[in-house]
Protein backbone atom coordinates (compact mmCIF):
# COMPACT_ATOMS: atom_id res chain seq x y z
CA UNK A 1 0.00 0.00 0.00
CA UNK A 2 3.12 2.36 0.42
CA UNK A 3 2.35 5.88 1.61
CA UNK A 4 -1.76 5.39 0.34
CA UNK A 5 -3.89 4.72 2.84
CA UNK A 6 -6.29 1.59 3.45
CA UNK A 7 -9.94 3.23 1.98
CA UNK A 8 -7.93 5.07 -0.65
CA UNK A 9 -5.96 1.55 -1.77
CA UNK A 10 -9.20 -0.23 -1.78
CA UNK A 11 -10.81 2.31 -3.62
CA UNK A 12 -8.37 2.22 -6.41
CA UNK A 13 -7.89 -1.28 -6.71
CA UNK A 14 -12.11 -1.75 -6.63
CA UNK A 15 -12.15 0.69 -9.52
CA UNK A 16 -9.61 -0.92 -11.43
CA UNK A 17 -11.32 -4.72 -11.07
CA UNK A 18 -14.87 -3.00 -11.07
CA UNK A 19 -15.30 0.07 -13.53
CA UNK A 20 -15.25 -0.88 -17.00
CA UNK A 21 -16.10 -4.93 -16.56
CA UNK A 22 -18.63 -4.59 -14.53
CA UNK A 23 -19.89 -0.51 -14.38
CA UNK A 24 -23.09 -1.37 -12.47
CA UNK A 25 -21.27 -3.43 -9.64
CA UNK A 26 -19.12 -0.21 -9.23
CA UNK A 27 -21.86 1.81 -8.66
CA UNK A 28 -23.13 -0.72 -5.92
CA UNK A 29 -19.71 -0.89 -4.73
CA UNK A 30 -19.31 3.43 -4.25
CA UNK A 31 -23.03 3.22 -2.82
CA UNK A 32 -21.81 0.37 -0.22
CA UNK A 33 -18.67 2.06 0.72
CA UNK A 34 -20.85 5.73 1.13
CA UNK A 35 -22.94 3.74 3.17
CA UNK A 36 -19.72 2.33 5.04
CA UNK A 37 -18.40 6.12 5.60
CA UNK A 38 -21.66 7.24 7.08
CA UNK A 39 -21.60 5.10 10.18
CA UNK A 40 -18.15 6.64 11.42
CA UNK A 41 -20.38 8.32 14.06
CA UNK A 42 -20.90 4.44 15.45
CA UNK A 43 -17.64 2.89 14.57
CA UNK A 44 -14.90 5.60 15.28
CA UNK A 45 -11.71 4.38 14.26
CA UNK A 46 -13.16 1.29 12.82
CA UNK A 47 -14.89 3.10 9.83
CA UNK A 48 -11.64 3.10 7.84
CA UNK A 49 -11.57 -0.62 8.03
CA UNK A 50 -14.86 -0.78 7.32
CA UNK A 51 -14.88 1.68 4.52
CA UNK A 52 -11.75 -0.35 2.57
CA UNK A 53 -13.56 -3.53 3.21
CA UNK A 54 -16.78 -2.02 1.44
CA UNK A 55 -14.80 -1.37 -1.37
CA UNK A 56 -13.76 -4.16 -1.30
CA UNK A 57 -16.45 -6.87 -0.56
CA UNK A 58 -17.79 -7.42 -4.51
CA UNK A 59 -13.94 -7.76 -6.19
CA UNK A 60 -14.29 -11.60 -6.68
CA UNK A 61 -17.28 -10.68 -9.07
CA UNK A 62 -14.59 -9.15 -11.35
CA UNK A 63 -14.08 -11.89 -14.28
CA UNK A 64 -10.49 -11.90 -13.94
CA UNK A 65 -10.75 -13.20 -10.30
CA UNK A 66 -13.32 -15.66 -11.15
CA UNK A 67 -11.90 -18.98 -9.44
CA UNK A 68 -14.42 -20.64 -7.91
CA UNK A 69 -17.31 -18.90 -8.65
CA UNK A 70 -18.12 -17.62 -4.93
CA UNK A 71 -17.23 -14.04 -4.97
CA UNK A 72 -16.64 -13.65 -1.32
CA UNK A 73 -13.84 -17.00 -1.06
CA UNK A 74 -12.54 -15.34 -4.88
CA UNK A 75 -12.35 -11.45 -3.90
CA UNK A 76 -11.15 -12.90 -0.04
CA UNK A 77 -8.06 -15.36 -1.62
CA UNK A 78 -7.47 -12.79 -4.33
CA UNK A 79 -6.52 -9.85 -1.11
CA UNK A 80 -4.47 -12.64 0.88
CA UNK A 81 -2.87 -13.85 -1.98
CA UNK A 82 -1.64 -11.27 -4.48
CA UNK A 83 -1.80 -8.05 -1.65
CA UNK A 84 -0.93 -9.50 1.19
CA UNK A 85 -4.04 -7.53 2.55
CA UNK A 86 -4.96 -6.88 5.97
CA UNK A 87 -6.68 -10.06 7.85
CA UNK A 88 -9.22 -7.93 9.11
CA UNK A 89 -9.92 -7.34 5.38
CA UNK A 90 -9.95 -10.26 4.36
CA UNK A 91 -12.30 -11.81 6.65
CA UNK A 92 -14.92 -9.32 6.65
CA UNK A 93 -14.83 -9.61 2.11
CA UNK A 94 -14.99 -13.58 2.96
CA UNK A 95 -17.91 -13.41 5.32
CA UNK A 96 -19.61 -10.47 4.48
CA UNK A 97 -23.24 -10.52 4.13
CA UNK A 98 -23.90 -13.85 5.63
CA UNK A 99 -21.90 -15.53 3.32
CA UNK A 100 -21.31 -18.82 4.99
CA UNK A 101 -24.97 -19.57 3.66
CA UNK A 102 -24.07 -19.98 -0.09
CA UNK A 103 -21.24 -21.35 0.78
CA UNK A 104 -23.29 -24.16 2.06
CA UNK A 105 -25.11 -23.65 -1.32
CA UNK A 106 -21.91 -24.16 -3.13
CA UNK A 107 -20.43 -26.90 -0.87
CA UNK A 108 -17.19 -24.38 -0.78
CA UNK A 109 -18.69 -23.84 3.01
CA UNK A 110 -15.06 -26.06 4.33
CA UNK A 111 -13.07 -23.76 2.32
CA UNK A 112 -14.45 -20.53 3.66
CA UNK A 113 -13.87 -21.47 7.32
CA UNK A 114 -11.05 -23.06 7.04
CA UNK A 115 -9.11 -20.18 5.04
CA UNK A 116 -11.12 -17.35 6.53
CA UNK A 117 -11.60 -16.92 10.38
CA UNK A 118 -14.92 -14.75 11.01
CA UNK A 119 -14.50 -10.92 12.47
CA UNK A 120 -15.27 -9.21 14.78
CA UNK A 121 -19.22 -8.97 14.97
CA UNK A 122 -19.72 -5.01 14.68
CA UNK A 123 -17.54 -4.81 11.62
CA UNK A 124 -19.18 -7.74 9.86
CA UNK A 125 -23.16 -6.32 11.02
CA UNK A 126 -21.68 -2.78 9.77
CA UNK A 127 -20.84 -4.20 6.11
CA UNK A 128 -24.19 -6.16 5.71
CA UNK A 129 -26.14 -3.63 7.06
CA UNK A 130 -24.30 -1.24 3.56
CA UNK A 131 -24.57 -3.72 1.54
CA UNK A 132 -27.79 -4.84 2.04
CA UNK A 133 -29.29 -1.32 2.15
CA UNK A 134 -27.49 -0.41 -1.02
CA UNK A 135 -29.09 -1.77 -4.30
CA UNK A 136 -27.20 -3.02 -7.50
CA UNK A 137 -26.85 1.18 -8.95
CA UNK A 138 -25.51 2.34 -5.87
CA UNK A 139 -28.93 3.81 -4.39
CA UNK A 140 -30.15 3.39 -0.97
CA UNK A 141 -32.81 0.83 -0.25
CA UNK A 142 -34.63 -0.63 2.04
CA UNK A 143 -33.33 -3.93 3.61
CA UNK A 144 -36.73 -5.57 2.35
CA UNK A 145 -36.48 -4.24 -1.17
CA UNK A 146 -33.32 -5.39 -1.07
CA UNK A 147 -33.85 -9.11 -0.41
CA UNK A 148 -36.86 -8.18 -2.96
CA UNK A 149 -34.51 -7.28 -5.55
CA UNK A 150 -31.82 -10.26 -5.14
CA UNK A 151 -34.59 -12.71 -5.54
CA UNK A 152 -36.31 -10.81 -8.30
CA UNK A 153 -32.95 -10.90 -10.07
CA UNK A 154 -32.09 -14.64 -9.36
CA UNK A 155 -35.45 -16.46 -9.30
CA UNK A 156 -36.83 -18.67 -6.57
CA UNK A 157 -34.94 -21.87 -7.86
CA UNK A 158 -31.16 -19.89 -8.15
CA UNK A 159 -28.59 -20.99 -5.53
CA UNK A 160 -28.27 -17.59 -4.89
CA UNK A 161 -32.31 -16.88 -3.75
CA UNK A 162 -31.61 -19.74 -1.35
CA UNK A 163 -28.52 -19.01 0.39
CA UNK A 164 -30.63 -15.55 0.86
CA UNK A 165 -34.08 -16.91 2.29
CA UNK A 166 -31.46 -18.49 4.57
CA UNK A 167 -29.44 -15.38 5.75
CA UNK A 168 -32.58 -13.20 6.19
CA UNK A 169 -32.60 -13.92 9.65
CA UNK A 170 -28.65 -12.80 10.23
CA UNK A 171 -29.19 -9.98 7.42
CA UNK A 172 -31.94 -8.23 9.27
CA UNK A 173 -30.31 -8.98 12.53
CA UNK A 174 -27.53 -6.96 11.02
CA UNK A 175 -29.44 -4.41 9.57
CA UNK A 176 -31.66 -3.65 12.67
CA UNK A 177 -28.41 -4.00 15.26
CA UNK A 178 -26.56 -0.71 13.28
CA UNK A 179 -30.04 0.93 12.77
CA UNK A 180 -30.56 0.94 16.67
CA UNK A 181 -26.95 2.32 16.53
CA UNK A 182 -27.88 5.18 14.75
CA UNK A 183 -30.67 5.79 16.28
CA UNK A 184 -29.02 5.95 19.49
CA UNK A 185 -25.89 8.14 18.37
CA UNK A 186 -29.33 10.57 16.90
């Protein structure tokens, strides 16, 4: 990372895997990690972190990263492996958004936990709650139009719409655990 910072490293390198392959997960991507930045009046010191990791979190979707097919374990093994990236980082792309679901889905659920310890619970509710209030052009949403949208997008049979119906209990865990955060620090 040299003299660049963590969000400013992850920014860069999210850009360069995310803007021209795949424009529309970049905008999801800048909407997650605006999301990230607004909960620094919750997470202090922590909101770097968790700003880089937003950034971060969709990478593996970015076709030349495409190993297994499971864009957490991808993006996560991509970090560790070629930038020597923060743990803390790496983790919270691995798990983020109650990932160990379609890993299940994908029998990759081993792998995951094996390679990838989880973090530290207010980090990894912080990133679900921005990603799943952020929708695919970067807009805020609604945690339920959210889950609306990801099964709208997949259909009821996709792997995908599953490993969701099956993390809607963490994800709105998540999302109503920072929400009470705010509301609090408000």
């Amino acid at each position: 990372m040299g003299d660049v910072g963590q969000t400013e490293w992850a920014h860069d390198l999210a850009k360069e895997l995310l803007e021209t392959a795949l424009p529309r997960r970049w905008a999801h991507t800048q909407g997650v990690a605006a999301r990230a930045k607004s909960l620094a009046p919750i997470l202090g010191e922590k909101a770097d972190t968790l700003t880089a990791a937003a950034y971060l979190h969709d990478i593996g979707y970015a076709p030349n990263l495409v190993d297994t097919g499971f864009h957490p374990l991808d993006g996560a093994r991509y970090l560790r492996d070629v930038h020597q990236a923060d743990g803390t980082l790496c983790r919270l792309v691995a798990h983020h958004s109650c990932a160990v679901n379609e890993a299940r889905e994908r029998s990759l659920f081993d792998a995951l936990t094996a390679e990838f310890d989880e973090e530290r619970p207010e980090l990894v509710e912080a990133l679900t709650y921005c990603d799943m209030t952020t929708g695919p052009d970067g807009t805020h949403l609604d945690v339920t139009q959210r889950l609306g949208e990801i099964h709208s997008r997949y259909g009821p049979e996709h792997l995908v719409s599953r490993s969701i119906t099956a993390s809607t209990p963490c994800i709105l865990a998540a999302v109503r655990a920072i929400e009470g955060k705010l509301a609090g620090e408000g």
